[in-house]
N, C-alpha and C. Protein backbone atom coordinates (compact mmCIF):
# COMPACT_ATOMS: atom_id res chain seq x y z
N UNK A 1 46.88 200.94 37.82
CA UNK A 1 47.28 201.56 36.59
C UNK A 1 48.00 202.90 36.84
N UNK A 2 47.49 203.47 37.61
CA UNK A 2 48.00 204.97 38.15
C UNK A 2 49.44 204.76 38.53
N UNK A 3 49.98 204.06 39.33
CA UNK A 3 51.34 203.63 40.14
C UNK A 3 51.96 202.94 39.43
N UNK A 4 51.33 202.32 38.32
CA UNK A 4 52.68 201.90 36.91
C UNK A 4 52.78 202.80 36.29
N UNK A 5 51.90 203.72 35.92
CA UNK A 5 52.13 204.85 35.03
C UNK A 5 53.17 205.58 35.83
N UNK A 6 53.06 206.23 37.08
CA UNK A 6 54.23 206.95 37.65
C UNK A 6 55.28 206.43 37.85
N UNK A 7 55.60 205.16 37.99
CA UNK A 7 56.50 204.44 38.24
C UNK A 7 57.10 204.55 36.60
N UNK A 8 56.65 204.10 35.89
CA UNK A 8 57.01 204.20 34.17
C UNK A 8 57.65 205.35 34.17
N UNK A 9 56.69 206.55 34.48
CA UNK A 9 57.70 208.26 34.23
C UNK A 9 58.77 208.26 35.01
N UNK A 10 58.78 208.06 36.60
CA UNK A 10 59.75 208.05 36.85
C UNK A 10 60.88 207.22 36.35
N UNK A 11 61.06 205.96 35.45
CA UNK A 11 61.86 205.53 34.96
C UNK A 11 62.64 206.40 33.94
N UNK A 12 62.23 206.76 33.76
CA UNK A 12 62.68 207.81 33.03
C UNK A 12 63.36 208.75 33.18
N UNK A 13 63.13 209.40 33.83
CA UNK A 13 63.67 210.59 35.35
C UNK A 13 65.11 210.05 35.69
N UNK A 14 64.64 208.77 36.58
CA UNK A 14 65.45 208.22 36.90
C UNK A 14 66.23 207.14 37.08
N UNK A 15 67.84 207.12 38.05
CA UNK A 15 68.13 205.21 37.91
C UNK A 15 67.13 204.80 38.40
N UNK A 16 67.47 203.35 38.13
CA UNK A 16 66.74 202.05 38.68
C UNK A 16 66.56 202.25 40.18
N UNK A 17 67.95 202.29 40.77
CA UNK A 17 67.56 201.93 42.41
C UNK A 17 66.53 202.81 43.19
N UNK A 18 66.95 204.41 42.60
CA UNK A 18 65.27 205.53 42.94
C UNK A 18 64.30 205.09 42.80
N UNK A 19 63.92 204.57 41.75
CA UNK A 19 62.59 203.95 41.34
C UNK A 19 62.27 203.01 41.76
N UNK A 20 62.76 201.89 42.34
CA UNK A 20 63.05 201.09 43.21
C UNK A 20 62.35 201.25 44.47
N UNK A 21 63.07 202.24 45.16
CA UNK A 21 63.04 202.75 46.41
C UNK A 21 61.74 203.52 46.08
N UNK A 22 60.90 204.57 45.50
CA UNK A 22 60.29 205.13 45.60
C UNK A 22 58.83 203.90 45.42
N UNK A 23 58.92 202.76 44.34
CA UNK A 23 57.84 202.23 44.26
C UNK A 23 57.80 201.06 45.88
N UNK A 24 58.72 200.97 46.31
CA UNK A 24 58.86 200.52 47.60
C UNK A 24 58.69 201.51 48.67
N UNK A 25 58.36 202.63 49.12
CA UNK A 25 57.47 203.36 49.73
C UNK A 25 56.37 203.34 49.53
N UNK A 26 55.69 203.63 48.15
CA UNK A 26 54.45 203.41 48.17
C UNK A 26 53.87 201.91 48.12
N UNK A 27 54.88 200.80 48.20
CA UNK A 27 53.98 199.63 48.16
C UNK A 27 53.62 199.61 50.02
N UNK A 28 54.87 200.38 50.67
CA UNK A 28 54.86 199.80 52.15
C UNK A 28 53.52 201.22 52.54
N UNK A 29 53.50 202.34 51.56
CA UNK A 29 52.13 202.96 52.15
C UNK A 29 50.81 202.30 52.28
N UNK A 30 50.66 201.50 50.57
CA UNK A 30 49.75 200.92 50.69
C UNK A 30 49.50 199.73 51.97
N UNK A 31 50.03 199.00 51.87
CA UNK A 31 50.11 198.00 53.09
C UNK A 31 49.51 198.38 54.28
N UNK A 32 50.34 199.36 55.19
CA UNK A 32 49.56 200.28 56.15
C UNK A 32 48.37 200.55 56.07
N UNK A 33 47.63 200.92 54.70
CA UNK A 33 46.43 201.60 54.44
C UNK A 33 45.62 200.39 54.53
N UNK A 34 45.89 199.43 54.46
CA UNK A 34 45.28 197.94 54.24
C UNK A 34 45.17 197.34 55.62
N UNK A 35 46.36 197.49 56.09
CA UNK A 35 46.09 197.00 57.37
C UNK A 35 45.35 197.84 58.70
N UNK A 36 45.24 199.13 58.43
CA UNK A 36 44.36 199.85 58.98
C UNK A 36 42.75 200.12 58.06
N UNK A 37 42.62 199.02 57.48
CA UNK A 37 41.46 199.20 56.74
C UNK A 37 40.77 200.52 55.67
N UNK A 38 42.04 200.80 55.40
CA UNK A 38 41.38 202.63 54.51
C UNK A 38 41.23 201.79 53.35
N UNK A 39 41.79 200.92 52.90
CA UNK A 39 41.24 200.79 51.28
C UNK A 39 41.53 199.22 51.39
N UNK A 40 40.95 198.24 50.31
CA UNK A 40 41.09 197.16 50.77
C UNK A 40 41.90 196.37 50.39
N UNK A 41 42.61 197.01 49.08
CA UNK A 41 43.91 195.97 48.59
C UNK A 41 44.99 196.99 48.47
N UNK A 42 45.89 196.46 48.17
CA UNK A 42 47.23 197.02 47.84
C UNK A 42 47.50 197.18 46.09
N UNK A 43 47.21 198.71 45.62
CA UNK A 43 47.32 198.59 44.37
C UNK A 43 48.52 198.70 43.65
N UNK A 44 49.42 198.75 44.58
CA UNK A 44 51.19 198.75 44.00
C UNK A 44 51.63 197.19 44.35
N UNK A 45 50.94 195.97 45.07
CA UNK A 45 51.68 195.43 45.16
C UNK A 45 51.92 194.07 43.89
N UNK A 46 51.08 194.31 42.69
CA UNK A 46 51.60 193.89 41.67
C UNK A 46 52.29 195.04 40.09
N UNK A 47 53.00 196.29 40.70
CA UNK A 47 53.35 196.86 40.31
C UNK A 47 54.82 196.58 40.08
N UNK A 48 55.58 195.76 38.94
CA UNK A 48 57.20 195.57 38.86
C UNK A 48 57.86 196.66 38.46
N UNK A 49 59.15 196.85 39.27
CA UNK A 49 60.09 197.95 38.82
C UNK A 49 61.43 197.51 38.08
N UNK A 50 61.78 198.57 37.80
CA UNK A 50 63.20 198.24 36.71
C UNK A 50 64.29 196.95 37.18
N UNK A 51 64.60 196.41 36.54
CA UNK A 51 65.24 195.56 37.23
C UNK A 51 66.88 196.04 37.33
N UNK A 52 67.54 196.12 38.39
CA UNK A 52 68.65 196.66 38.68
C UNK A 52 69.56 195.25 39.41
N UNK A 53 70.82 195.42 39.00
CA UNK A 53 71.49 194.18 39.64
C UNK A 53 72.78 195.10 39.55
N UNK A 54 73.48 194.94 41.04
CA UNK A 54 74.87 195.51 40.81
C UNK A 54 75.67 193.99 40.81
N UNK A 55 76.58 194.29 39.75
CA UNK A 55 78.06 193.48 39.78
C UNK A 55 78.94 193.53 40.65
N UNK A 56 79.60 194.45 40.56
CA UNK A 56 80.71 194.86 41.44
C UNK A 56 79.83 196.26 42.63
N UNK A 57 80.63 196.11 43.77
CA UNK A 57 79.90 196.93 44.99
C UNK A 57 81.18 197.71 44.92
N UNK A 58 80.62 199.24 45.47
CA UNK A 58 81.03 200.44 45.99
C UNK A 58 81.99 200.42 46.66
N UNK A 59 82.22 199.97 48.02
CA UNK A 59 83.07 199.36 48.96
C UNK A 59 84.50 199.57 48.51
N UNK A 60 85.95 200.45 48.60
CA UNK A 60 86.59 200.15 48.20
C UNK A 60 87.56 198.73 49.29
N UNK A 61 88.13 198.35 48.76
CA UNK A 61 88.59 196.87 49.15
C UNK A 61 90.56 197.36 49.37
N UNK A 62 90.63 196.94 50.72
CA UNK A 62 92.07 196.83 50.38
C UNK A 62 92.58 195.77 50.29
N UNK A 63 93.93 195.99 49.52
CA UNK A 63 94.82 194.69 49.32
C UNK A 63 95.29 194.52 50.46
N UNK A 64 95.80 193.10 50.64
CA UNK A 64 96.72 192.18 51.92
C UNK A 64 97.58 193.32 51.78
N UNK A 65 98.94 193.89 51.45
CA UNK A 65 99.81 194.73 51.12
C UNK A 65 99.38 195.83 52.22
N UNK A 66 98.26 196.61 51.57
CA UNK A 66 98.11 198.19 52.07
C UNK A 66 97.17 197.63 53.82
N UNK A 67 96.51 196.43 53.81
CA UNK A 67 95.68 196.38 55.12
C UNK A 67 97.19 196.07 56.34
N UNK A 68 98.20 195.57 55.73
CA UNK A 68 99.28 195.26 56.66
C UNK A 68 99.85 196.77 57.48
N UNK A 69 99.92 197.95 56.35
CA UNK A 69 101.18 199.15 56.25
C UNK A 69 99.95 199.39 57.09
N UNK A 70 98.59 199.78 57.05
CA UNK A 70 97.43 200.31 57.70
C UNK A 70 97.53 199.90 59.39
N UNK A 71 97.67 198.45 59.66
CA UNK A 71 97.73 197.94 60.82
C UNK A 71 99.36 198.23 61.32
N UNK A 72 100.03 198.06 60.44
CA UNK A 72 101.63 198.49 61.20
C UNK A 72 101.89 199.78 61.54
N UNK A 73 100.84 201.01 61.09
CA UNK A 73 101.34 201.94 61.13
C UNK A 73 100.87 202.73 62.40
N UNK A 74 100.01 202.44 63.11
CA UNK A 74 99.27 202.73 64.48
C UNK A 74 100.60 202.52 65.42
N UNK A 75 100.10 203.55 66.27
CA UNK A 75 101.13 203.36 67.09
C UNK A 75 100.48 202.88 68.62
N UNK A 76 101.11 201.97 68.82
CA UNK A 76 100.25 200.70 69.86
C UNK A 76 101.06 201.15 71.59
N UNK A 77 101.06 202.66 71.71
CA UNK A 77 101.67 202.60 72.73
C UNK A 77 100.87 203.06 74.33
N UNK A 78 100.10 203.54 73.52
CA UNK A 78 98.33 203.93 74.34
C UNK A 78 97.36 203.03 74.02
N UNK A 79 96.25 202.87 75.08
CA UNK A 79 95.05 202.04 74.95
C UNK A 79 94.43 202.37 73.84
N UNK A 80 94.01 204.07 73.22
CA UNK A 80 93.66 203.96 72.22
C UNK A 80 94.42 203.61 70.88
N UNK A 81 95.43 203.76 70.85
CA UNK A 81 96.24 202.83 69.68
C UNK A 81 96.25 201.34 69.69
N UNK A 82 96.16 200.55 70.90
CA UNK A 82 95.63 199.40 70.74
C UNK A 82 94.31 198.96 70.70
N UNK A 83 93.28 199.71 70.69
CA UNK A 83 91.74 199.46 70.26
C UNK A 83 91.59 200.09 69.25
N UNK A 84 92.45 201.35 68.53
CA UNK A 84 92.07 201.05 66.90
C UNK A 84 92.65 199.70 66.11
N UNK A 85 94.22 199.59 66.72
CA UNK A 85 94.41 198.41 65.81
C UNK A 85 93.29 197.04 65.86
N UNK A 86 93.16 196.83 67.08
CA UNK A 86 92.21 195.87 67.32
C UNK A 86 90.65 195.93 66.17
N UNK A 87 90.44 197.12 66.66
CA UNK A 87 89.21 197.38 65.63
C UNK A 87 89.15 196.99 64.35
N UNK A 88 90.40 197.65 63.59
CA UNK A 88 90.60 197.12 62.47
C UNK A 88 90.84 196.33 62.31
N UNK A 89 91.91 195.54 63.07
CA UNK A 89 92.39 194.05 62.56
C UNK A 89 90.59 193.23 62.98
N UNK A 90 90.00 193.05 64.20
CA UNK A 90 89.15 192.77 63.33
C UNK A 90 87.87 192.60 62.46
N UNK A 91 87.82 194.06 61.95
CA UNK A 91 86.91 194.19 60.51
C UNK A 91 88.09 193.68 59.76
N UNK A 92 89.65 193.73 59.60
CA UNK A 92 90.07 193.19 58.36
C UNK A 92 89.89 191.71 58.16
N UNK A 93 89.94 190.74 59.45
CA UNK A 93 89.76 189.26 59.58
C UNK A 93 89.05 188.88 59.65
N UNK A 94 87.67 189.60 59.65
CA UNK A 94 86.34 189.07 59.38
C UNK A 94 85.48 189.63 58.48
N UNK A 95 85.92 190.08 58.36
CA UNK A 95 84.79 190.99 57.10
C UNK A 95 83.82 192.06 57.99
N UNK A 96 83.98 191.70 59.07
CA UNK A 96 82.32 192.45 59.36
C UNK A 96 82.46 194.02 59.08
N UNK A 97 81.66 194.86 59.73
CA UNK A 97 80.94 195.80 58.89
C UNK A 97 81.41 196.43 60.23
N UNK A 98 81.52 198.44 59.68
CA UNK A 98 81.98 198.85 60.88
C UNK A 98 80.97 198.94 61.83
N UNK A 99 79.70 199.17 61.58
CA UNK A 99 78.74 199.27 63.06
C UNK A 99 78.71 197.74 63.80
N UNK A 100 78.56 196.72 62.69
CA UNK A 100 78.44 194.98 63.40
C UNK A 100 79.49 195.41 64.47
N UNK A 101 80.78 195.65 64.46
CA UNK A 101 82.27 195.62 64.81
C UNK A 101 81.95 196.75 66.09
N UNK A 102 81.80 197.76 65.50
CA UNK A 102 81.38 198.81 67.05
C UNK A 102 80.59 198.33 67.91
N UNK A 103 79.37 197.67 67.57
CA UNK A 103 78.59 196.98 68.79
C UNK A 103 78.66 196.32 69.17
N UNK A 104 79.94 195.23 69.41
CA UNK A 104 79.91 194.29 70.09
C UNK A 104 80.39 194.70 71.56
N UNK A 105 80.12 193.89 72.29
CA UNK A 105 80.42 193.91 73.98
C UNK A 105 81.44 193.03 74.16
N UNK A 106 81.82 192.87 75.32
CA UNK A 106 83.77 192.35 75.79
C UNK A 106 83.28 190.88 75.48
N UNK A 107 81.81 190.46 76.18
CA UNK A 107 81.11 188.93 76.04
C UNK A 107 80.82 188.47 74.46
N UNK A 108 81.21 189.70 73.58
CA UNK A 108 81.05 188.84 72.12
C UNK A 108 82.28 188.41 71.83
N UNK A 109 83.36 188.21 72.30
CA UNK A 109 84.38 187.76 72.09
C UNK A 109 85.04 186.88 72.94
N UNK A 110 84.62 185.79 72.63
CA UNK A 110 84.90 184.48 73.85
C UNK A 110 85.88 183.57 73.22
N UNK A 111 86.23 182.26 73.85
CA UNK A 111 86.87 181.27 73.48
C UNK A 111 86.20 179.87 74.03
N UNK A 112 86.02 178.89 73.25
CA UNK A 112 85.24 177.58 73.32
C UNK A 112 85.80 176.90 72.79
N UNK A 113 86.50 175.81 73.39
CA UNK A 113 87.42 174.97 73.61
C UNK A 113 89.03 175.43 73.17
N UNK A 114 89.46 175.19 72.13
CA UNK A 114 90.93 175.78 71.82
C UNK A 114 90.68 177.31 70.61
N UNK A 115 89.40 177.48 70.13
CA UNK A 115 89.26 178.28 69.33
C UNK A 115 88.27 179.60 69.77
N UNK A 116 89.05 180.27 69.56
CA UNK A 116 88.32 182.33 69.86
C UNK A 116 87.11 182.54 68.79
N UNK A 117 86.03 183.17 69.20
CA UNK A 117 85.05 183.59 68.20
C UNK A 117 84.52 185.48 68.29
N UNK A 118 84.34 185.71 67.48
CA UNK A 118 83.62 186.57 67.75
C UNK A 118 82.04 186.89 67.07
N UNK A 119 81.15 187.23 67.96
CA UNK A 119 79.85 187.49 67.47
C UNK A 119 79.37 188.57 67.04
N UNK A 120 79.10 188.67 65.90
CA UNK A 120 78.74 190.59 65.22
C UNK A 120 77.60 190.32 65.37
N UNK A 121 77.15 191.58 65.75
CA UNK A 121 75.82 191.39 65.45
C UNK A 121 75.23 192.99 63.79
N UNK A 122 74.55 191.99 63.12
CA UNK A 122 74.55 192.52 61.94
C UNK A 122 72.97 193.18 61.83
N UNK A 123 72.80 193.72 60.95
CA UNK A 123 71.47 194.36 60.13
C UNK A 123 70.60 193.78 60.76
N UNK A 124 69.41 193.76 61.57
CA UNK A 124 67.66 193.38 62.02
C UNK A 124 67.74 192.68 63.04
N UNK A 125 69.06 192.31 63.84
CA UNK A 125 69.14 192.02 64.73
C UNK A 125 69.43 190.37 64.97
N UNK A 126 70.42 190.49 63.81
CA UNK A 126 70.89 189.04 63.66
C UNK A 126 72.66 188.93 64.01
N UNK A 127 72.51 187.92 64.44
CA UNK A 127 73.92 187.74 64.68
C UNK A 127 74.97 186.61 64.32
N UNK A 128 76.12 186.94 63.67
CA UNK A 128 76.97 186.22 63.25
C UNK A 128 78.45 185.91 63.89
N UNK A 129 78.54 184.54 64.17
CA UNK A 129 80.01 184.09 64.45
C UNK A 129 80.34 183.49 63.58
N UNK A 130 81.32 184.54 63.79
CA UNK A 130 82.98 184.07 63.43
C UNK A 130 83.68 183.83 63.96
N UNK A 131 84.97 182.48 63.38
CA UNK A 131 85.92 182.64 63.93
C UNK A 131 87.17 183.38 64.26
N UNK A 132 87.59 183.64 65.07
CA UNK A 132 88.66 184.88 65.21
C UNK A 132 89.85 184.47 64.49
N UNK A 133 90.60 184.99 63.36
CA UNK A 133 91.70 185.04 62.99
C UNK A 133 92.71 184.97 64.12
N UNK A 134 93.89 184.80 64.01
CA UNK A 134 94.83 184.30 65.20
C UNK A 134 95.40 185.64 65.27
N UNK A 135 95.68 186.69 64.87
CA UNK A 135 96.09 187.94 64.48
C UNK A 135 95.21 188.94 65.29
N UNK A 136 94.04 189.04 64.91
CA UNK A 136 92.95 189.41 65.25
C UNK A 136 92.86 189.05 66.79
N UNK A 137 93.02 188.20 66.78
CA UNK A 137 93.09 187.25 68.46
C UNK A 137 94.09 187.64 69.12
N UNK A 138 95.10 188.07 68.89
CA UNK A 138 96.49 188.91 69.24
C UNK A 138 95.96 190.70 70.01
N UNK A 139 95.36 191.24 68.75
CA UNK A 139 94.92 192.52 68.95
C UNK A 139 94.30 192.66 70.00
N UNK A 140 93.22 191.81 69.75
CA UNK A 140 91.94 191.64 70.97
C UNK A 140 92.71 191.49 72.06
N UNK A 141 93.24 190.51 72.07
CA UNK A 141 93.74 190.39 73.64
C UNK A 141 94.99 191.33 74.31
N UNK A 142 95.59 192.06 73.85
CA UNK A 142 96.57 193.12 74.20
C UNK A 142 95.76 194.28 74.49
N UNK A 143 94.69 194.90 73.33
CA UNK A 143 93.60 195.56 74.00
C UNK A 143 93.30 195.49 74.71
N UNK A 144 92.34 194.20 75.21
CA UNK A 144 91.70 194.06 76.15
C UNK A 144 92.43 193.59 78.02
N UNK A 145 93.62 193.44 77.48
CA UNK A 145 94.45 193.31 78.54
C UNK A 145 94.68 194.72 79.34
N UNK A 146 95.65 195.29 78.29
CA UNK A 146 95.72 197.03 78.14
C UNK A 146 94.53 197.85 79.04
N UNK A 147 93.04 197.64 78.41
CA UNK A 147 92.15 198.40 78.83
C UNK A 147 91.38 197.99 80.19
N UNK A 148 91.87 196.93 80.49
CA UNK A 148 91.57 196.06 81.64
C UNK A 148 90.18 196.08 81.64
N UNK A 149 89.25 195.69 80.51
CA UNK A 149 88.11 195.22 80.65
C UNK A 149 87.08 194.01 80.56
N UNK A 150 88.24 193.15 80.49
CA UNK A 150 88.10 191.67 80.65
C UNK A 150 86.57 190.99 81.80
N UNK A 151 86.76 192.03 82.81
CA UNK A 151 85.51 191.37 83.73
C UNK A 151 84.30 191.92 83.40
N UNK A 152 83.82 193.06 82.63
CA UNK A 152 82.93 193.79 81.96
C UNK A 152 82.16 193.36 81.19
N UNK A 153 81.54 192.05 81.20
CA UNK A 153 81.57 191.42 80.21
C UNK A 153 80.35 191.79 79.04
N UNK A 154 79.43 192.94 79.93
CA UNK A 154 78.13 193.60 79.58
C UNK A 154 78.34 194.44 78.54
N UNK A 155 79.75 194.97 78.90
CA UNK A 155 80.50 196.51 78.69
C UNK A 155 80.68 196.52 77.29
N UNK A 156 80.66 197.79 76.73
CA UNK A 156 80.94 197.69 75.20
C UNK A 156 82.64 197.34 74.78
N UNK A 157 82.80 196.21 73.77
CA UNK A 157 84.27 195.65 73.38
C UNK A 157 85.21 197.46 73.36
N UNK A 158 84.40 198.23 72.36
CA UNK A 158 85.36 198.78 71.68
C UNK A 158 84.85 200.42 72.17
N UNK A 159 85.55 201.03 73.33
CA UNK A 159 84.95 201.82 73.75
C UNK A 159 85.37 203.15 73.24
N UNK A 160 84.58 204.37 73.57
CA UNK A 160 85.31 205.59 73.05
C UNK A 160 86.07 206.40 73.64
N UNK A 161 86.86 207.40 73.69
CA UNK A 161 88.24 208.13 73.91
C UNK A 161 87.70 209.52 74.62
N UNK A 162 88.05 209.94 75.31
CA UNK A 162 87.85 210.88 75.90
C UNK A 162 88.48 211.90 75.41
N UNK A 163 88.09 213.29 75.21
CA UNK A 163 88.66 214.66 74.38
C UNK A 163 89.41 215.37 75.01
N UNK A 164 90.53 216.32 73.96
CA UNK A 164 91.51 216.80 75.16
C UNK A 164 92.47 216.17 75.73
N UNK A 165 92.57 216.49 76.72
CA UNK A 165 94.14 215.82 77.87
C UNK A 165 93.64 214.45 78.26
N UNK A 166 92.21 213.88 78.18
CA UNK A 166 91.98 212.76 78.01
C UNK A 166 91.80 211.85 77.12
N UNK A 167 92.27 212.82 75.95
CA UNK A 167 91.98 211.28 74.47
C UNK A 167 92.74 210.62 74.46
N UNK A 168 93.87 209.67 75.30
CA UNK A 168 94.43 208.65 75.93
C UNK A 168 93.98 207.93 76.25
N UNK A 169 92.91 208.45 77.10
CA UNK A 169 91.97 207.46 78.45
C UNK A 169 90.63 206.98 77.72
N UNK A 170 90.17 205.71 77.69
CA UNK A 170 89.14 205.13 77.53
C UNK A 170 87.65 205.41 78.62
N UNK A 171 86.40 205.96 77.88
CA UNK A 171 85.54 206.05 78.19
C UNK A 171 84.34 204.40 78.71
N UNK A 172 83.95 204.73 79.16
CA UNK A 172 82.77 203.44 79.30
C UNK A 172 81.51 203.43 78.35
N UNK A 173 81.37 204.14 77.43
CA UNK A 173 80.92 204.52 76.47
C UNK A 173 81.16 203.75 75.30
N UNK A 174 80.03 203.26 74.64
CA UNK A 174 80.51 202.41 73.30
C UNK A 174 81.08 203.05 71.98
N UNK A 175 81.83 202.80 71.54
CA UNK A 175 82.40 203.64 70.08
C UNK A 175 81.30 203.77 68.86
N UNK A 176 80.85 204.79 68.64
CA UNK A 176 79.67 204.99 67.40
C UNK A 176 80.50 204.40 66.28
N UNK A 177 79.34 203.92 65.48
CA UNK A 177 79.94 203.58 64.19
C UNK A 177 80.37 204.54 63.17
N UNK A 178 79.88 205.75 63.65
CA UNK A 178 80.36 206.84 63.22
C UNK A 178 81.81 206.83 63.40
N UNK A 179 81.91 207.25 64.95
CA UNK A 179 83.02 207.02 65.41
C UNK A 179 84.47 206.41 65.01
N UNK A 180 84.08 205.41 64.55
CA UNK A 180 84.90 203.80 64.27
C UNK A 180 85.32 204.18 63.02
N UNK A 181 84.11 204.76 62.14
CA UNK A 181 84.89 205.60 60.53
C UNK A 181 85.64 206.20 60.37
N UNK A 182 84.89 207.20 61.06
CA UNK A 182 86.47 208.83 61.15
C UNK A 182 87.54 207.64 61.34
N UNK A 183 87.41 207.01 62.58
CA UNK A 183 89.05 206.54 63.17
C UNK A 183 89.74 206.00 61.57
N UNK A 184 88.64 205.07 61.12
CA UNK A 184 89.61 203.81 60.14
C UNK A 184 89.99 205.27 59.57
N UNK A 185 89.37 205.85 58.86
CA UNK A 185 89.65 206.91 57.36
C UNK A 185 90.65 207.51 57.92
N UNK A 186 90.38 207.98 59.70
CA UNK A 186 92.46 209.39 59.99
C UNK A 186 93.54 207.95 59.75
N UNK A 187 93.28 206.66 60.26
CA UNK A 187 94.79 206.07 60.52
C UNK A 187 94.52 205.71 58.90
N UNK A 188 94.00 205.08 58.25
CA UNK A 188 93.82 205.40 56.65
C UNK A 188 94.91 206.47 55.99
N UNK A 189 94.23 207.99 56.25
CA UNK A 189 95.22 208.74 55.31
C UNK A 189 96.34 208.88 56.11
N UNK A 190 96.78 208.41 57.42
CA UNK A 190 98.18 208.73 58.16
C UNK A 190 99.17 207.49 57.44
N UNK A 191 98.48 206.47 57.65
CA UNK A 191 99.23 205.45 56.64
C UNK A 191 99.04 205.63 55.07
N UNK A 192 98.44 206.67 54.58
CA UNK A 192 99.06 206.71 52.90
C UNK A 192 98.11 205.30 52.37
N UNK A 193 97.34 204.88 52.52
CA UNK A 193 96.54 203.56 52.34
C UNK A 193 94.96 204.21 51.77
N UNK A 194 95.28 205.56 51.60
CA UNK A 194 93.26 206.18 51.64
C UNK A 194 93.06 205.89 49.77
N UNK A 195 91.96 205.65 49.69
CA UNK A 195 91.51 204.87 48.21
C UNK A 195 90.20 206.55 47.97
């Protein structure tokens, strides 16, 4: 009764997804407390919260149009200009997500029989293949030609840049997903494409 009542005020207070999130801390406190024996049931876990559903997501989306001017506009004449395009081209041909996309290694990107894949690995430690766009498959392999890390196969795909008189030169170091942001968002507002 106590944890619907606060949950109730906080509706009030606040959106849905806070309230959400806050009655989902205390259901995962209780739990703990249960499973270390302090109390013997879980009194939030028939406690319902607001119901929230998004329609449309946050994410802004680019058009075919602006993801082209974005990828044409890199200049592919250094290793790191060909591992951002790569990068992007492909999060643009697969959808994946920029950290899935930063963590992959040179071995998530193979070929089995006439067709290229690549493996993201996503949220809890799951992993998804895809197939590689033929475009995408272009990038990759001029990169990876370029950066000569083809036998690496342990090695992180998409590595990071060295500072200074070396931000030319590729590190052995994996690209943070941090990392991978800044990049999309500078070649973003250099190509006039920023939302």
């Amino acid at each position: 009764m106590v944890v619907s009542a606060y949950i109730e005020q906080l509706t009030d207070a606040y959106a849905a997804p806070t309230v959400k999130q806050h009655l989902a801390a205390i259901r995962m406190l209780f739990d703990w407390l249960v499973v270390g024996q302090i109390v013997v049931m879980n009194p939030a876990s028939s406690v319902r919260g607001p119901k929230h559903s998004v329609k449309v997501g946050k994410t802004p989306v680019l058009s075919a149009a602006e993801a082209r001017m974005l990828l044409d506009s890199i200049d592919i004449d250094t290793v790191v200009g060909l591992r951002d395009r790569a990068l992007i081209g492909v999060m643009v041909y697969s959808f994946g997500r920029v950290s899935a996309v930063a963590g992959m290694t040179v071995a998530d990107y193979y070929t089995q029989g006439k067709r290229s894949y690549l493996r993201l690995h996503e949220k809890g430690g799951k992993h998804n293949v895809v197939p590689a766009h033929h475009i995408a498959q272009d990038y990759l392999d001029a990169y990876i030609a370029s950066a000569g890390i083809s036998e690496d196969r342990k090695g992180p795909l998409f590595r990071s840049s060295g500072q200074g008189r070396q931000k030319s030169r590729l590190l052995s170091t994996s690209m943070t997903p941090w990392c991978a942001l800044k990049m999309v968002k500078r070649r973003a507002a250099t190509s006039g494409t920023t939302r």
